[in-house]
Protein backbone atom coordinates (compact mmCIF):
# COMPACT_ATOMS: atom_id res chain seq x y z
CA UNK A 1 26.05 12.61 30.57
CA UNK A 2 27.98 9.27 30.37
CA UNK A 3 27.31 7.63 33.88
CA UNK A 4 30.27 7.07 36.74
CA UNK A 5 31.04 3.41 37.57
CA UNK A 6 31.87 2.35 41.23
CA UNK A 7 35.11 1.28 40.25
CA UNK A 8 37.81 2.66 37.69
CA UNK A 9 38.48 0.74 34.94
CA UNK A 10 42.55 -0.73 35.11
CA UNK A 11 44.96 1.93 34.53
CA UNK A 12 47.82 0.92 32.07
CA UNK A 13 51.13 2.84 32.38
CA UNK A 14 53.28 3.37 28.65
CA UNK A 15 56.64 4.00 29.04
CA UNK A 16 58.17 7.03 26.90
CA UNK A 17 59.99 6.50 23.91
CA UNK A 18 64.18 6.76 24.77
CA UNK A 19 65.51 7.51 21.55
CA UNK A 20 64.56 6.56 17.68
CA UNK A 21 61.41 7.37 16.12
CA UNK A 22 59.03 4.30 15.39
CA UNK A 23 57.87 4.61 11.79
CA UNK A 24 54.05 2.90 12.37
CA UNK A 25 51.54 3.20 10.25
CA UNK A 26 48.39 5.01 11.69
CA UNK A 27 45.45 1.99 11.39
CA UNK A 28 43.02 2.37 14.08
CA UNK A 29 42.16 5.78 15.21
CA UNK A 30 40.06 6.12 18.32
CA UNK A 31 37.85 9.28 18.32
CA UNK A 32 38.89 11.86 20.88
CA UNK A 33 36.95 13.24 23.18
CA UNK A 34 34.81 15.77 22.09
CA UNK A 35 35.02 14.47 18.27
CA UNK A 36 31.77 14.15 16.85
CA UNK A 37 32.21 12.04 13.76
CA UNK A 38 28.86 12.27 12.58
CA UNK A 39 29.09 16.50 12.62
CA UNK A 40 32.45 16.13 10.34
CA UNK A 41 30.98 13.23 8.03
CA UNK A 42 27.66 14.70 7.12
CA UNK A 43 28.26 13.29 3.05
CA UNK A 44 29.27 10.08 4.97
CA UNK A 45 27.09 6.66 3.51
CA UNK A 46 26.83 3.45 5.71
CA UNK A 47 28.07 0.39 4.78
CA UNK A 48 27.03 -2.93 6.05
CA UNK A 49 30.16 -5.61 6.34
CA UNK A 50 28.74 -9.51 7.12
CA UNK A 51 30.47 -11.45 9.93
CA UNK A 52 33.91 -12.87 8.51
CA UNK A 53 33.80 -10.99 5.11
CA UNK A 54 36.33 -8.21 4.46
CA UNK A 55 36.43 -4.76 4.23
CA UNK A 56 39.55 -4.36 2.50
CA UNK A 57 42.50 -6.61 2.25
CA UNK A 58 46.21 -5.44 2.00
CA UNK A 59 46.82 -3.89 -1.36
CA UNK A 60 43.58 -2.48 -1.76
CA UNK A 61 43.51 1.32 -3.25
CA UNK A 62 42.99 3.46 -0.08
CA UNK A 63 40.14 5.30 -0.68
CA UNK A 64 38.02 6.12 2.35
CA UNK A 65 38.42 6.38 5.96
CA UNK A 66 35.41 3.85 7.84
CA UNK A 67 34.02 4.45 11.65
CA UNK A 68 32.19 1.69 13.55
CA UNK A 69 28.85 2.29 13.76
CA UNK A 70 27.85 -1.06 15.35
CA UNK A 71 29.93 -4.39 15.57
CA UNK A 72 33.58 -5.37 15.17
CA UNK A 73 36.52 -5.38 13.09
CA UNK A 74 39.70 -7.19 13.34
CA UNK A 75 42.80 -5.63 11.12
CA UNK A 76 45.81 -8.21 10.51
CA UNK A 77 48.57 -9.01 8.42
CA UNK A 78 49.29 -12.71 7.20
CA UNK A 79 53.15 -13.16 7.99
CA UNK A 80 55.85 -14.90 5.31
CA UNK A 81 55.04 -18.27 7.02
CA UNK A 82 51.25 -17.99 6.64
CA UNK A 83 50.50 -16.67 10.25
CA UNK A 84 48.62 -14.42 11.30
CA UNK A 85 49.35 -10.99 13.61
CA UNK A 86 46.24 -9.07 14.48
CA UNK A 87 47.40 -5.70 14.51
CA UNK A 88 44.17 -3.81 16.19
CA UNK A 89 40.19 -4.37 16.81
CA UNK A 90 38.14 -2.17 16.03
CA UNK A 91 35.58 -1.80 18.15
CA UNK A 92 32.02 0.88 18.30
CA UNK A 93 33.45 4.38 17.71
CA UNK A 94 36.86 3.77 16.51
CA UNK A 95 37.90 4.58 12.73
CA UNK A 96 39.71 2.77 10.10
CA UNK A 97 41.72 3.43 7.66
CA UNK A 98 43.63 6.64 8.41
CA UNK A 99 47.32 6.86 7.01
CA UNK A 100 49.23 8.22 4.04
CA UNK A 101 49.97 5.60 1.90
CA UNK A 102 47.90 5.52 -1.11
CA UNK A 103 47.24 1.47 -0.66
CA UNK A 104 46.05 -0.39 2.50
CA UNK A 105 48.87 -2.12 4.47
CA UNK A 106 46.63 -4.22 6.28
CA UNK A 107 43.28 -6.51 6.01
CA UNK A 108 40.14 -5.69 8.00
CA UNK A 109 37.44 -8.18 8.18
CA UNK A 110 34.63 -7.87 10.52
CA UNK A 111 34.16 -10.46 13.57
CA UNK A 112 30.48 -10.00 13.21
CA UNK A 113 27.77 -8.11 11.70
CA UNK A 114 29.04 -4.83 11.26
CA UNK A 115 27.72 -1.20 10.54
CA UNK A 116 30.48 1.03 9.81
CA UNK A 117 29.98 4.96 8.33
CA UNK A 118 32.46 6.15 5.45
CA UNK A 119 33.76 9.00 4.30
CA UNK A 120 35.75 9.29 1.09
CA UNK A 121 39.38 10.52 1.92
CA UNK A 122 39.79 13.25 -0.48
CA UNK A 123 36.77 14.60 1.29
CA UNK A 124 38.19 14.38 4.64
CA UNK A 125 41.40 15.93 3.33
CA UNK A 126 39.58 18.84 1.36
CA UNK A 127 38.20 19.28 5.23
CA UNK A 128 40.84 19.16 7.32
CA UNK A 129 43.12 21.81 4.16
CA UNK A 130 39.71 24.60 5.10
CA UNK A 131 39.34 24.06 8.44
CA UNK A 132 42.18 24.39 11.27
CA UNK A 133 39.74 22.66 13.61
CA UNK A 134 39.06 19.36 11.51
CA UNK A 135 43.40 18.93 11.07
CA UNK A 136 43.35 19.77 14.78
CA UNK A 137 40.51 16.73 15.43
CA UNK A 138 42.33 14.26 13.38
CA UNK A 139 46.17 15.01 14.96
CA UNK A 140 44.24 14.09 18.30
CA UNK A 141 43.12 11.39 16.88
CA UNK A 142 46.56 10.15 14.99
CA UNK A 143 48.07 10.57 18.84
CA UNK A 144 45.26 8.12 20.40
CA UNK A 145 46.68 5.92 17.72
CA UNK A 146 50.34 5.86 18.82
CA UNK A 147 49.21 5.67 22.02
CA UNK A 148 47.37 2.44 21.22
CA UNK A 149 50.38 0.65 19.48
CA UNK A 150 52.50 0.66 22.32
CA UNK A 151 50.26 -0.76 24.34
CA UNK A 152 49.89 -3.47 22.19
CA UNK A 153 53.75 -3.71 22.35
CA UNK A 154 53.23 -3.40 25.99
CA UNK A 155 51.14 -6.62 25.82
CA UNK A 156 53.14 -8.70 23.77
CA UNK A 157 56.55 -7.60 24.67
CA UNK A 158 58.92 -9.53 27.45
CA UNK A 159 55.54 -10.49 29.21
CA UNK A 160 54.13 -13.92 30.30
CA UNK A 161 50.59 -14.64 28.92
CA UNK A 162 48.90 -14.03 31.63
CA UNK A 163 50.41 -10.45 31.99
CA UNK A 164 49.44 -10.51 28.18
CA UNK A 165 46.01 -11.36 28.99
CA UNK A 166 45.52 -8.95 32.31
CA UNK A 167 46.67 -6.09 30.44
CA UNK A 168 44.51 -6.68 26.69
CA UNK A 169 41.29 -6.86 29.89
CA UNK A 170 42.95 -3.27 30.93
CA UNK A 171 42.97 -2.16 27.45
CA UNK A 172 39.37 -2.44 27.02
CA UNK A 173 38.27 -1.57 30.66
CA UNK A 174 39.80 1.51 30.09
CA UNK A 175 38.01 2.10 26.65
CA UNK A 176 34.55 1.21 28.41
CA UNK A 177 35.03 4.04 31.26
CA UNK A 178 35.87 6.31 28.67
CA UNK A 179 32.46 5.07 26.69
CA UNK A 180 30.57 5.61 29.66
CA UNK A 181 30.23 2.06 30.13
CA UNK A 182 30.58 -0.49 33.02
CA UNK A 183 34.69 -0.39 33.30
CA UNK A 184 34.72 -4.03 35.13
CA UNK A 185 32.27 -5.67 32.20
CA UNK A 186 34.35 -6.83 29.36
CA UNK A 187 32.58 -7.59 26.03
CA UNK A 188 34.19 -10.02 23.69
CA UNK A 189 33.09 -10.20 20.05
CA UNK A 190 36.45 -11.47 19.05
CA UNK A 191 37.04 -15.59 19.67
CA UNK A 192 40.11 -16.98 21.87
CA UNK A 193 41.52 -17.84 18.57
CA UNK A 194 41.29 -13.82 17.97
CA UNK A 195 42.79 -12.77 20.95
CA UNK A 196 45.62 -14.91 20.94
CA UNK A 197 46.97 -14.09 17.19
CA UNK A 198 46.90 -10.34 19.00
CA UNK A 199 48.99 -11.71 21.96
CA UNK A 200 51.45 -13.34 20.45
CA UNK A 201 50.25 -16.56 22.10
CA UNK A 202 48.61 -19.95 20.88
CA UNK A 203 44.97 -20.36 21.61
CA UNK A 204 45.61 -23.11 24.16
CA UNK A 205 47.65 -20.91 26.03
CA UNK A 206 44.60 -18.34 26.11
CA UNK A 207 42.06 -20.91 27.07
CA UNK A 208 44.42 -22.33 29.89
CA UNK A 209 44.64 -18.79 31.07
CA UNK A 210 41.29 -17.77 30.68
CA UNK A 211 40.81 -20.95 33.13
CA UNK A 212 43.50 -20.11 35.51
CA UNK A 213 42.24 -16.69 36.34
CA UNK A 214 38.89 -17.93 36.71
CA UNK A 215 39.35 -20.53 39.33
CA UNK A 216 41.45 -18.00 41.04
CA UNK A 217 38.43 -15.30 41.23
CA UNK A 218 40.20 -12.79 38.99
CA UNK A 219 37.36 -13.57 36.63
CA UNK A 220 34.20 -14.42 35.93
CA UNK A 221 32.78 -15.67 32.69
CA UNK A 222 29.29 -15.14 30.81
CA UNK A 223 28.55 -16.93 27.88
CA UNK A 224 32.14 -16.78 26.90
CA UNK A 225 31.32 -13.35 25.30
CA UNK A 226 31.31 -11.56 28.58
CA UNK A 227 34.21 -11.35 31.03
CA UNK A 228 33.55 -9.96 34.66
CA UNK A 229 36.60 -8.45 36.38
CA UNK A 230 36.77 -9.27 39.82
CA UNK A 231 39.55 -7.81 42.57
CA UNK A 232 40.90 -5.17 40.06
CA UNK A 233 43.64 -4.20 42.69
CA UNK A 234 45.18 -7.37 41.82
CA UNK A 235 44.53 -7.25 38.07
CA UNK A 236 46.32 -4.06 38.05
CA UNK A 237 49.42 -5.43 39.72
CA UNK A 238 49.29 -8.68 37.70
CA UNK A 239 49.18 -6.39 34.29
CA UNK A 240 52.15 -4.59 35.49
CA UNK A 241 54.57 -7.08 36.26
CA UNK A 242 54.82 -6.72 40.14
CA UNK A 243 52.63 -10.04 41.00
CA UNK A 244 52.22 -14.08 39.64
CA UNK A 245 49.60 -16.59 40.06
């Protein structure tokens, strides 16, 4: 049994759709609860991914479906004028690579060493065509994903950077309670330079807010790699608009 931390991890509110249907991509899936991966990819092999190498780059025949064993993975797309939008990280337990185009529309290379499990799709497919329960599994999963891109347009849309920031800390406090883990410990395998290409913002920007926070005892930082959440009451109502430091 995953243990209960003293403190929740920040909540994040998405608003509901008002019209129009988004046509994304499904890119990161985040296992559902209950979804053991390792019971549905018995045939699956491991695959070991150095830091900063790739695991597939855009254009690259589709051909299986990846979970995170141990590590991290950053999916992006390099934009006309050579910049680059992370679209996702994909962090321990998440999956990569499920969609319906036959080619990826994305690159994935990992941040650092990284173990990742893989599963051929025709495999999964054949899977999910038998059994009822493995289509049900991976429509959960598919929803997660939605879910997860509009809170990244959450975080980069009409929002100050450090609103940006606050709620990208939320994101992943949220994903540690529902690990199990310490919500209010934040681990960062991904650099400043990382997170800003997913806000939207330039890394000075980050590093300034990074700072601000800080001295203002939002934060606290360990090693760079670790970020501490402090007065989460706050954090909450700085990530949803309704405060300013």
């Amino acid at each position: 049994m995953p243990r209960k931390s003293p403190q929740r991890a920040l909540s994040i509110k998405i608003a509901k759709p008002n019209g129009g249907v988004a046509q994304l991509q499904p890119i990161t899936v985040r296992c559902p609860s209950g979804w053991s991966v390792e019971s549905d990819w018995v045939d699956g092999s491991v695959r070991r991914v150095d830091a900063k190498r790739h695991l597939f780059v855009e254009g690259d025949a589709k051909t299986h479906v990846y979970k995170v064993m141990s590590g991290a993975v950053c999916l992006y797309k390099v934009l006309n004028d050579g910049r680059r939008q992370i679209i996702e990280f994909a962090l321990e337990g998440d999956v990569i690579g499920l969609g319906s185009t036959p080619t990826e529309t994305c690159n994935a290379q990992a941040l650092a060493a990284t173990r990742l499990k893989c599963l051929p799709i025709a495999v999964m497919l054949k899977a999910a065509e038998q059994d009822t329960s493995v289509a049900l599994r991976l429509y959960k999963a598919l929803s997660r994903e939605l879910v997860a891109a509009r809170e990244h347009l959450l975080c980069v849309g009409q929002r100050g950077a450090t609103e940006r920031l606050v709620m990208f800390f939320a994101i992943l406090s949220r994903r540690n309670e529902e690990r199990g883990s310490d919500p209010n410990i934040i681990k960062l395998p991904m650099t400043r330079t990382d997170i800003a290409d997913f806000l939207g913002l330039k890394i000075e920007t980050v590093s300034r807010t990074f700072t601000k926070l800080r001295r203002q005892g939002f934060i606290e930082i360990d090693q760079i790699t670790t970020v501490h959440l402090r007065n989460t009451g706050e954090l909450q109502r700085l990530a949803e608009g309704g405060a300013r430091v």
